[in-house]
Protein backbone atom coordinates (compact mmCIF):
# COMPACT_ATOMS: atom_id res chain seq x y z
CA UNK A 1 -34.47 -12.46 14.88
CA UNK A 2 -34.56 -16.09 16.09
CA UNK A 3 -36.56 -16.28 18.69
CA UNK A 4 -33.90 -18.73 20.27
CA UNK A 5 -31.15 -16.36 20.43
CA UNK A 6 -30.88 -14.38 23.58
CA UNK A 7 -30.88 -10.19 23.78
CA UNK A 8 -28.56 -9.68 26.21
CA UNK A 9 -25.65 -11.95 26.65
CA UNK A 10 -25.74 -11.98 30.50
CA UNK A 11 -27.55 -12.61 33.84
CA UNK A 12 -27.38 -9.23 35.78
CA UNK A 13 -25.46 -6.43 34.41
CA UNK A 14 -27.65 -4.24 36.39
CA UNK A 15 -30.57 -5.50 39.06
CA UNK A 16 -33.74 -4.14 39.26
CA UNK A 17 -36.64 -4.56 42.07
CA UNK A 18 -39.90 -4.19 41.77
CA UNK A 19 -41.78 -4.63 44.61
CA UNK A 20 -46.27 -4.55 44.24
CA UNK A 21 -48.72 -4.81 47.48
CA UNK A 22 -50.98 -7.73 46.84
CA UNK A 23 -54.30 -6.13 47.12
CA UNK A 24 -52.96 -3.61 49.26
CA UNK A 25 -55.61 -1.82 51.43
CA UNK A 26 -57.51 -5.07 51.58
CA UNK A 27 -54.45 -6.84 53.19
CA UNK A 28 -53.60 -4.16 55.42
CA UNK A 29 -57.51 -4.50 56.68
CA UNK A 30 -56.90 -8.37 56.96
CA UNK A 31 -53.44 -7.88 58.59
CA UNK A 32 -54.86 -5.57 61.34
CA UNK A 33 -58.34 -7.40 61.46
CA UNK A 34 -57.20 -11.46 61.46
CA UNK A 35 -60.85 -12.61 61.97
CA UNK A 36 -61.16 -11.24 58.01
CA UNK A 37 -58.78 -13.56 56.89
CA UNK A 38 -59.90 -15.76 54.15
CA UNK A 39 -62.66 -13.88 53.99
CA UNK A 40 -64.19 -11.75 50.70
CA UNK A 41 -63.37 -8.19 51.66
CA UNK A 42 -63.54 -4.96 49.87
CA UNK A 43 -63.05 -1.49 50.84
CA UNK A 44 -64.47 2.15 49.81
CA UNK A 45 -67.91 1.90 52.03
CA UNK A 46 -67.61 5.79 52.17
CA UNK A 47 -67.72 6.03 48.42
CA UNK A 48 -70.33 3.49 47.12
CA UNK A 49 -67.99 1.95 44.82
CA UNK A 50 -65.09 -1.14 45.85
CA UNK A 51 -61.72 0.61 45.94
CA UNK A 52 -60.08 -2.80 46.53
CA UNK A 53 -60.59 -6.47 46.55
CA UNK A 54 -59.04 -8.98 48.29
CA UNK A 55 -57.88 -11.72 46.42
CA UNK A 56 -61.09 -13.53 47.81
CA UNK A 57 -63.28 -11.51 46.68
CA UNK A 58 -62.08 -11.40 42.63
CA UNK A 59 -62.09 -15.04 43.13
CA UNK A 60 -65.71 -14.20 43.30
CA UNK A 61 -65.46 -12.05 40.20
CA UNK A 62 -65.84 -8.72 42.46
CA UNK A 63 -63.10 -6.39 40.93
CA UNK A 64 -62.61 -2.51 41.99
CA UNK A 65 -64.85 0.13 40.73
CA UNK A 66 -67.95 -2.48 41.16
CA UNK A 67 -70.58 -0.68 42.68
CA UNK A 68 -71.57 -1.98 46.53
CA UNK A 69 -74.78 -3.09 45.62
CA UNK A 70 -73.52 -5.22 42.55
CA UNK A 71 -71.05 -6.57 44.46
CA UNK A 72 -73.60 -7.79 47.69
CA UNK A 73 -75.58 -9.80 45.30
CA UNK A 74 -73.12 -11.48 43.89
CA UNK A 75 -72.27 -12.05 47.28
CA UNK A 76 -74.29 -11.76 50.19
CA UNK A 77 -71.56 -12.69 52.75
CA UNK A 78 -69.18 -10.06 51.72
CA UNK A 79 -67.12 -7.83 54.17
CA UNK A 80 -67.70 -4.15 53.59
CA UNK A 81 -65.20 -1.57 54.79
CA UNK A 82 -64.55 2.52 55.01
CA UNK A 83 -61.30 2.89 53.63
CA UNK A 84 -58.78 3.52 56.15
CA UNK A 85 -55.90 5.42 54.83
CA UNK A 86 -54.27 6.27 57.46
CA UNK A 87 -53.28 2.62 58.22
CA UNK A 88 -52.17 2.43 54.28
CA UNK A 89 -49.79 5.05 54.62
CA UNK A 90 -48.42 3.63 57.96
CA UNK A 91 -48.25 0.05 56.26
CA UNK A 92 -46.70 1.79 53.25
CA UNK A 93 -43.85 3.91 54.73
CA UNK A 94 -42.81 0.51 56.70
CA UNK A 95 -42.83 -1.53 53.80
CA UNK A 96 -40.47 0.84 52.21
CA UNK A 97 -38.21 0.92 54.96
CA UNK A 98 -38.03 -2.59 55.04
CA UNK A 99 -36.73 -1.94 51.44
CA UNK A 100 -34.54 0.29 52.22
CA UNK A 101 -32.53 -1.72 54.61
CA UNK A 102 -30.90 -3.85 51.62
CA UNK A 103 -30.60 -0.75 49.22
CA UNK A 104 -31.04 3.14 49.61
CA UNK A 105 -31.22 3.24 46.18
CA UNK A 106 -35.43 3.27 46.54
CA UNK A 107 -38.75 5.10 44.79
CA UNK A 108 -41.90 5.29 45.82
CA UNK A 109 -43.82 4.84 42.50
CA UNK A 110 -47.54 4.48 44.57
CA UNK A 111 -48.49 3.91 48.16
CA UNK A 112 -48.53 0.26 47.44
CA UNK A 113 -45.57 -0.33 44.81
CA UNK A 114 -41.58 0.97 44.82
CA UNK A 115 -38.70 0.09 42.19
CA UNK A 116 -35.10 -0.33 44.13
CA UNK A 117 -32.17 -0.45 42.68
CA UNK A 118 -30.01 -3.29 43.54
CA UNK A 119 -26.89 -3.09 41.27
CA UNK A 120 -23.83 -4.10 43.14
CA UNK A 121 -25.30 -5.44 46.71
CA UNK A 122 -24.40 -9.23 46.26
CA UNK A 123 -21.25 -9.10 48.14
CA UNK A 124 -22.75 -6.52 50.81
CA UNK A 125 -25.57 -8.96 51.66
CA UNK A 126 -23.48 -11.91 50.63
CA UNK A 127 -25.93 -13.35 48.59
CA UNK A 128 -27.36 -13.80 44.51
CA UNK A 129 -29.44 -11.06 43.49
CA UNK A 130 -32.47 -13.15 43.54
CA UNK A 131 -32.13 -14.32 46.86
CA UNK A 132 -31.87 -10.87 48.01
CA UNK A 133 -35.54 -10.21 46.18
CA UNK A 134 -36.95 -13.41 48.02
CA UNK A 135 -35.22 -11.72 51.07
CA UNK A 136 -36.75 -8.39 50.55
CA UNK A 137 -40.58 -10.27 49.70
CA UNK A 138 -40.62 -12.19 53.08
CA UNK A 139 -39.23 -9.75 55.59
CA UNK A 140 -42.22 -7.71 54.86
CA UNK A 141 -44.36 -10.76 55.02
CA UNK A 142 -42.78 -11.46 58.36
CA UNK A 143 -43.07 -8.12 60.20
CA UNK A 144 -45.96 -6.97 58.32
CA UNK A 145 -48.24 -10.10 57.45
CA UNK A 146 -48.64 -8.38 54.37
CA UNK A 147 -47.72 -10.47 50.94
CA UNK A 148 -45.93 -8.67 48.06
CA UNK A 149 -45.57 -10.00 44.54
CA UNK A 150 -41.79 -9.16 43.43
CA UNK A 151 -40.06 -8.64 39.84
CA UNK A 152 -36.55 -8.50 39.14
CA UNK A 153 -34.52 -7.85 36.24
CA UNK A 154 -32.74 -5.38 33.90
CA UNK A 155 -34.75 -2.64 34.19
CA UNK A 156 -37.93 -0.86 35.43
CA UNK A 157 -40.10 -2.08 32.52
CA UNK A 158 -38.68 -5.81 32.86
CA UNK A 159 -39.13 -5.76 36.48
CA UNK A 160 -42.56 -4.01 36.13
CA UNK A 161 -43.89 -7.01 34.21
CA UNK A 162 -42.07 -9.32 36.00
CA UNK A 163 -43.57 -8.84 39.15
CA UNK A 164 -47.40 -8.77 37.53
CA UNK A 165 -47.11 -12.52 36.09
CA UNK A 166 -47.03 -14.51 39.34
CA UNK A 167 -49.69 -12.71 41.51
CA UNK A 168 -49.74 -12.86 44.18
CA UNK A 169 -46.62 -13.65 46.67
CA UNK A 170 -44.79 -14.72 43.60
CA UNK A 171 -41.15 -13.88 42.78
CA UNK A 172 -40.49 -13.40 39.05
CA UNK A 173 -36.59 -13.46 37.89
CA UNK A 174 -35.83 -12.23 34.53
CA UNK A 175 -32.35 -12.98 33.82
CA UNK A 176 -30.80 -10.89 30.84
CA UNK A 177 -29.84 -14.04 28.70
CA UNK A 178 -33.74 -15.29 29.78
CA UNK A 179 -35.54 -12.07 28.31
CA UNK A 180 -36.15 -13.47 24.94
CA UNK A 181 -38.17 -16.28 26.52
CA UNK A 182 -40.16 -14.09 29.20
CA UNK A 183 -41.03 -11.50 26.49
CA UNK A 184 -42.73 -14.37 24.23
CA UNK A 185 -45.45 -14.89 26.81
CA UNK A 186 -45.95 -10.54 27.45
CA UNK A 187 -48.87 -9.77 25.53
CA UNK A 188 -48.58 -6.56 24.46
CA UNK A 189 -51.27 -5.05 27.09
CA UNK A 190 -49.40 -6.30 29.69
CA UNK A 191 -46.53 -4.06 28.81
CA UNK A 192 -45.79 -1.17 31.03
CA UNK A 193 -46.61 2.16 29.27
CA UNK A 194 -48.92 0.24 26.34
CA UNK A 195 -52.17 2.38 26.37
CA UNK A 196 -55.54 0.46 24.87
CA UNK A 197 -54.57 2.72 21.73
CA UNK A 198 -51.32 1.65 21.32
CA UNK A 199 -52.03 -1.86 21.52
CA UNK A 200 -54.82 -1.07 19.02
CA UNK A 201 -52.35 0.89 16.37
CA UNK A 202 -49.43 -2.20 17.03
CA UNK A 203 -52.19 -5.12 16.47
CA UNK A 204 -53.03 -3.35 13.03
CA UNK A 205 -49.55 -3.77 12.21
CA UNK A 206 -49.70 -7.91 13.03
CA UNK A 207 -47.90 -7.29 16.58
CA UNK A 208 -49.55 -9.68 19.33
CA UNK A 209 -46.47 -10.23 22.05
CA UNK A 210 -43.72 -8.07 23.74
CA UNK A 211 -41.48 -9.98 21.80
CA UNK A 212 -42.81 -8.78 18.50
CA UNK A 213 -42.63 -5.41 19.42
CA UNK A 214 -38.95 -5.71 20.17
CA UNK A 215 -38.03 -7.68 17.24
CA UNK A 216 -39.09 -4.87 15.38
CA UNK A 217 -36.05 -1.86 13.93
CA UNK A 218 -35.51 0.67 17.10
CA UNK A 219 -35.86 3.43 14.24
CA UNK A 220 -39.58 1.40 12.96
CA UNK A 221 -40.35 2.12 16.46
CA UNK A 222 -39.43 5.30 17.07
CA UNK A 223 -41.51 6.62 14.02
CA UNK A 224 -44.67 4.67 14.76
CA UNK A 225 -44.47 5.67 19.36
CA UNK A 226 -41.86 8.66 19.10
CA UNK A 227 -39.79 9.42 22.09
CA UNK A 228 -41.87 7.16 25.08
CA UNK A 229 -42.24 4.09 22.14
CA UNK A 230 -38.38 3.99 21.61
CA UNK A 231 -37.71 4.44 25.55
CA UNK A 232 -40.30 1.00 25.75
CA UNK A 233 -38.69 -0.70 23.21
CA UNK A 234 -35.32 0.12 25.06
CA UNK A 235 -36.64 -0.97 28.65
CA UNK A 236 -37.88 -4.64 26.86
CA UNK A 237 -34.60 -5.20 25.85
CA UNK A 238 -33.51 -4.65 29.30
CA UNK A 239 -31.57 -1.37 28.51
CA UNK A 240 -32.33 0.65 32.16
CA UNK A 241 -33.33 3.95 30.50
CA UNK A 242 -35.19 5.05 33.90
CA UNK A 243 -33.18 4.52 36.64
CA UNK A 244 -34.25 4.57 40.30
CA UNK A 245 -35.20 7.88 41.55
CA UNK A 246 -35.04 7.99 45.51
CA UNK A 247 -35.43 11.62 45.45
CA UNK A 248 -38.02 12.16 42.74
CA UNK A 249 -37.90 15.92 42.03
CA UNK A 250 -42.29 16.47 41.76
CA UNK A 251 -43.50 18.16 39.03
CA UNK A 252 -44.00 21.43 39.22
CA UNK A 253 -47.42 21.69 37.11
CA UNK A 254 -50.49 21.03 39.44
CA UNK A 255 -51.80 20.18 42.57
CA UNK A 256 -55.53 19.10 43.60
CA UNK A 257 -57.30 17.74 46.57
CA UNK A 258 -60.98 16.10 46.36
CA UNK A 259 -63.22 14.68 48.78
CA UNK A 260 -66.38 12.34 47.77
CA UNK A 261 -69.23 12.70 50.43
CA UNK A 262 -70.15 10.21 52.47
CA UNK A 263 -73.94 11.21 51.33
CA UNK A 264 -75.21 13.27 48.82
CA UNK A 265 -76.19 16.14 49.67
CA UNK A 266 -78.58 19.45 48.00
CA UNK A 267 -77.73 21.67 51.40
CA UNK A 268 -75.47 24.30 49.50
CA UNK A 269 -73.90 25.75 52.35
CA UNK A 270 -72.56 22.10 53.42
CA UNK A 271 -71.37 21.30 49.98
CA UNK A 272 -69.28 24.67 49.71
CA UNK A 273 -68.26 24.25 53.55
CA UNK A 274 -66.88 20.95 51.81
CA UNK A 275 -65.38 22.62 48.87
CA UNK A 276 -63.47 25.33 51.48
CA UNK A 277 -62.10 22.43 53.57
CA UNK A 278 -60.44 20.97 50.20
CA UNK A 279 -59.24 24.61 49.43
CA UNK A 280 -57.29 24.62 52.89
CA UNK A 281 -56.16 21.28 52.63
CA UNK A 282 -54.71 21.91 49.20
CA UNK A 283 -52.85 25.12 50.27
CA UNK A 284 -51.48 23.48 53.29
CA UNK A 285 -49.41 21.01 50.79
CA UNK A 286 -48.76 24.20 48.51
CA UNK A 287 -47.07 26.03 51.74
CA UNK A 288 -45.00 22.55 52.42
CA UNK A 289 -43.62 22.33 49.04
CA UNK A 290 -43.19 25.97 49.41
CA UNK A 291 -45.06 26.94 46.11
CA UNK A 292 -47.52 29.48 45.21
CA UNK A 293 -50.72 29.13 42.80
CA UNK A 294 -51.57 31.95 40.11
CA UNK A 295 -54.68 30.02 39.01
CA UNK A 296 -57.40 27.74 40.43
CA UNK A 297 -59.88 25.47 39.26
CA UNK A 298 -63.42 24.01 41.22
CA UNK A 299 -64.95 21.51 40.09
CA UNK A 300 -68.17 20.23 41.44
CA UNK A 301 -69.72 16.09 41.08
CA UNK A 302 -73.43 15.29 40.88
CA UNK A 303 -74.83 12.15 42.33
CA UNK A 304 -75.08 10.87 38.90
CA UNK A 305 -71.34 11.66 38.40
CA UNK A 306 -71.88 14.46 35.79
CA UNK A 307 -69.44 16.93 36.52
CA UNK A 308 -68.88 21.00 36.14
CA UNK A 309 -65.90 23.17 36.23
CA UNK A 310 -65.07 26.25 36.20
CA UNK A 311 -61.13 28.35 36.58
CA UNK A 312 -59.59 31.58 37.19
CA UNK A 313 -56.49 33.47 36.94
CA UNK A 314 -55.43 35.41 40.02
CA UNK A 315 -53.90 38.79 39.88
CA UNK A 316 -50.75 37.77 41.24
CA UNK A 317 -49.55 33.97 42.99
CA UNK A 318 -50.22 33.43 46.59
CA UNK A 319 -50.12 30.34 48.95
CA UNK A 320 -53.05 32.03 50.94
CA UNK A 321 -56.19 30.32 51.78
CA UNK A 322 -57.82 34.01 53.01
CA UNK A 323 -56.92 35.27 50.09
CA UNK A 324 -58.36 32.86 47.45
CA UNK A 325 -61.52 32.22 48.82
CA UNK A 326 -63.37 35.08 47.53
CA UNK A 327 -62.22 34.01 44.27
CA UNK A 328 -63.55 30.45 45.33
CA UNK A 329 -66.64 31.40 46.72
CA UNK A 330 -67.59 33.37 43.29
CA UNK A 331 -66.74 30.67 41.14
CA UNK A 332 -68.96 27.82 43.27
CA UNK A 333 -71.84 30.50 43.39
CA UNK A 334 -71.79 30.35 39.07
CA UNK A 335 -71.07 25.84 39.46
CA UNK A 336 -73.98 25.66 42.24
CA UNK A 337 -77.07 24.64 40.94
CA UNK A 338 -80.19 24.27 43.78
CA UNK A 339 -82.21 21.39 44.56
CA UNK A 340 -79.60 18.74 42.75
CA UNK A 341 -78.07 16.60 44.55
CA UNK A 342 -73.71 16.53 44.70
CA UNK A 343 -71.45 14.01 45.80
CA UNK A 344 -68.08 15.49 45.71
CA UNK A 345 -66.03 18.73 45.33
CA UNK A 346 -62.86 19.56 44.17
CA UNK A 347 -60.12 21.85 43.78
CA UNK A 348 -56.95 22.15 41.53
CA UNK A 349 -54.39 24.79 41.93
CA UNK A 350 -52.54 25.71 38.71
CA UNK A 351 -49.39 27.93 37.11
CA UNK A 352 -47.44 26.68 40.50
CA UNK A 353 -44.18 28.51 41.01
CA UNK A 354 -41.53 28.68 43.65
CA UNK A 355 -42.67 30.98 46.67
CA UNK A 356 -38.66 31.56 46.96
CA UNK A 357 -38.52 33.34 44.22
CA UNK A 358 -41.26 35.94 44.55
CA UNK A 359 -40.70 39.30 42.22
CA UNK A 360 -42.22 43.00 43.87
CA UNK A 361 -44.80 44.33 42.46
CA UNK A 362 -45.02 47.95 42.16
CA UNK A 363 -48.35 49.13 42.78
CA UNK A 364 -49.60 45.48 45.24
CA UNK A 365 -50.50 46.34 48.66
CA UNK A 366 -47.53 44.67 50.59
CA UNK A 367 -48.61 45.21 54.25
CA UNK A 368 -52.11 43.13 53.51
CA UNK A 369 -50.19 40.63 51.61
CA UNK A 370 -47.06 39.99 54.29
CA UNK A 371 -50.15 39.87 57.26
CA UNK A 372 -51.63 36.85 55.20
CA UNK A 373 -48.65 35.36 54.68
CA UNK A 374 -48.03 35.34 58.67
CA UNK A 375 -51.91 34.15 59.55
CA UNK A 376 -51.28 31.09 57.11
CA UNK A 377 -47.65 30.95 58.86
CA UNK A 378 -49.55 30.93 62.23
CA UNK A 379 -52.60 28.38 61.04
CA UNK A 380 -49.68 26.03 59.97
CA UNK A 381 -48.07 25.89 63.11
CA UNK A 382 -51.01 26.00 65.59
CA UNK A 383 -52.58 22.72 62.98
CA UNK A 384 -48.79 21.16 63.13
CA UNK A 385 -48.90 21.22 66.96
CA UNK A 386 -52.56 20.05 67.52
CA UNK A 387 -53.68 18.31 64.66
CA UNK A 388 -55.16 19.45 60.82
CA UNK A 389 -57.62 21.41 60.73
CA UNK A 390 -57.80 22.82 64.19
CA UNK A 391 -57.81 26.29 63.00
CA UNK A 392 -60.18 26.48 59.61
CA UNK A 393 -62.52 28.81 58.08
CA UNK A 394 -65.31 29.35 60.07
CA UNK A 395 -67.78 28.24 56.55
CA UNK A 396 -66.14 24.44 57.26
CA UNK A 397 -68.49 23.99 60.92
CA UNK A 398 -71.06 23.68 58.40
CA UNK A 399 -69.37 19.90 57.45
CA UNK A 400 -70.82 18.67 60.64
CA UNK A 401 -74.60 19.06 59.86
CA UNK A 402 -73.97 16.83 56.57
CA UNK A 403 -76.45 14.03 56.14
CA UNK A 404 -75.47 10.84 57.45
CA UNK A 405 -76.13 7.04 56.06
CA UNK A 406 -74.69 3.78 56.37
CA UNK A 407 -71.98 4.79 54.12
CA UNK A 408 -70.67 7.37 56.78
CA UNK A 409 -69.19 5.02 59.02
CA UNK A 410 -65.77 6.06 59.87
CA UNK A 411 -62.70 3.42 59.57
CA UNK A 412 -62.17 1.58 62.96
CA UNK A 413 -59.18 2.73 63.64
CA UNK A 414 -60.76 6.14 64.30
CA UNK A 415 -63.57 4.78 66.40
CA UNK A 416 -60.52 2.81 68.53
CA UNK A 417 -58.44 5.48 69.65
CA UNK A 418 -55.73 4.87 72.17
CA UNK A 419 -55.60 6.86 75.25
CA UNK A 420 -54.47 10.47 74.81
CA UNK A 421 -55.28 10.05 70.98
CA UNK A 422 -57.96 12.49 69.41
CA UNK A 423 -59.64 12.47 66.18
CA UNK A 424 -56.86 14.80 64.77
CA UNK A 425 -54.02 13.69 66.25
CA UNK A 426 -52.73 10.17 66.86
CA UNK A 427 -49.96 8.09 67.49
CA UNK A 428 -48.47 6.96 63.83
CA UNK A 429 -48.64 3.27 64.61
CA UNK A 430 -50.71 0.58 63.28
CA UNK A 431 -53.35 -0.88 66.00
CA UNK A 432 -54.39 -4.55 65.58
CA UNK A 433 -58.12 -5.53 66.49
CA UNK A 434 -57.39 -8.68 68.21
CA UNK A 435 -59.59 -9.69 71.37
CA UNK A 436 -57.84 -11.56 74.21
């Protein structure tokens, strides 16, 4: 192929957006804390380890999953935060709406990242396709004072890549009859889907660029990758194989919840207290996506990260937290393991099915099972009226006698509460600490 010749013989025969928070939680910390501007900050306090940098802090050479105390000497001065996810998830959902004012076509892929699909809206917003991206990029800049880096271009992996070369606040345009030229200067790690491995197996064969890759036969790559190889080698070429989801239908396979401790802790009945309060938290999104579990999984963390596991089938599904917990309590009494030290606990609910489609069985006590489906029915709505976790499993009180360090520090927004607000329930707006 001459690497000359274009791919595709056109600018836009489809549009697509990518659009990626620039350090995400550290912006939204700088955009609701201005006095941190400019500054190096980083956030995950609670955990030990940075979550996120801000763009002055990797100037730095501080990069996420640095441990704190790494990260203070190589600089003294730096800004350490608890991360505050409530104020990402605010900051997300309105950066999405933002989005979804020039298209509805829109997927969340992350908290800080969405594709939208933008085919067709030129003579809606009556302008070019890239000046509706630039559009897009400083509207949230403008009511948000966050920055976004943007992509656009044939497809999701185009636009994917795109939007990663001019970090941050850049805006990347990858015309069709341009794609030739952008893939020469893709290495091949920088493609989206490209594991270590696969860039590993496609070096061996003297592939070093994007470009390479796609100058290759489809069917040469469909019998080195398979199916997800061939769908990449599609997306390059700016063939939209994936098209935006707004609606993504979740998968119906798993679904955990895992908390790290603020301290370590050897108190047993505090660590299982904190293993309980993931087990209710995790049942009260299996009840929303109206789903039922017929096998779970705890896991518990030592300080030193090692990790043990252990699962179990249940006797029939259920979405009730009563009704699991011996189960959960028998399993953490074979994990525990006195006078060591843990740092987090976890649980993952397996062999999900629909809780519409429930089958009789013929010898199952249905009156004990239908009065634990209405005490989870009640615990829902009493916690939807007055906040999570207002009616819990009496084990969870232990949570409050947990040790305490410097790490436990909650996020500000918590310790700044507006009036009428309570630790469970507040207001879902953003609150900027700005002194006047």
């Amino acid at each position: 192929m001459n690497p000359d010749q274009p791919i595709v013989n056109a600018s836009f025969p489809q549009a697509i957006l990518h659009v990626d928070g620039d350090a995400f939680f550290t912006s939204v910390e700088q955009a609701t804390h201005p006095h941190l501007k400019g500054r190096p900050v980083v956030s995950g306090k609670e955990r030990g380890i940075i979550a996120c940098a801000s763009y002055e802090a990797k100037a730095l050479g501080i990069k996420r999953g640095v441990g704190l105390w790494e990260a203070r000497r190589i600089c003294p001065d730096l800004v350490v935060l608890p991360s505050d996810y409530e104020s990402y998830s605010i900051y997300s959902k309105r950066v999405f709406e933002i989005m979804r004012r020039f298209t509805p076509a829109v997927e969340e892929y992350s908290i800080d990242e969405g594709f939208a699909d933008l085919t067709g809206l030129r003579r809606l917003h009556r302008m070019s396709y890239p000046d509706i991206a630039k559009k897009i990029q400083e509207t949230i800049h403008k009511e948000l004072d966050l920055t976004v880096s943007v992509g656009l271009s044939l497809s999701k992996g185009l636009c994917k890549i795109a939007s990663d070369y001019r970090k941050p606040n850049g805006v990347t345009v990858v015309r069709g009859r341009h794609i030739h030229l952008f893939l020469q200067r893709i290495k091949l790690e920088e493609v989206w889907g490209f594991g270590p491995n696969t860039v590993q197996l496609l070096g061996k064969h003297g592939l070093r660029t994007a470009y390479d890759f796609v100058q290759r036969p489809e069917k040469w790559a469909q019998k080195l990758l398979g199916k997800p190889g061939l769908e990449i080698w599609h997306e390059l070429r700016g063939v939209n194989l994936l098209p935006v989801t707004p609606n993504p239908k979740p998968a119906n396979v798993s679904l955990g919840k895992g908390k790290t401790f603020s301290a370590p802790s050897a108190d047993k009945d505090f660590v299982y207290a904190k293993l309980v309060r993931n087990v209710e938290s995790a049942f009260i999104r299996l009840r929303r996506h109206k789903q039922r579990t017929q096998e779970v999984h705890v896991s518990l963390r030592l300080k030193n990260y090692q990790q043990f596991g252990l699962g179990a089938r249940l006797n029939r599904a259920t979405d009730s937290t009563p009704e699991v917990l011996p189960m959960i309590r028998a399993l953490f009494e074979q994990l525990y393991r006195p006078g060591l030290e843990y740092r987090a606990t976890q649980i993952l609910l397996t062999r999900l099915e629909s809780a519409t489609d429930s089958q009789l069985d013929l010898f199952e006590d249905r009156l004990k099972i239908e009065k634990l489906e209405r005490l989870s029915k009640t615990i829902d709505e009493i916690n939807a009226r007055f906040g999570k976790h207002k009616v819990h499993a009496g084990t969870a009180l232990k949570i409050r006698a947990g040790a305490k360090n410097d790490r436990s520090e909650p996020p500000w927004r918590k310790l700044n509460l507006l009036p009428g607000e309570t630790d469970r329930q507040r207001l879902y707006l953003p609150r900027l600490n700005i002194k006047i």
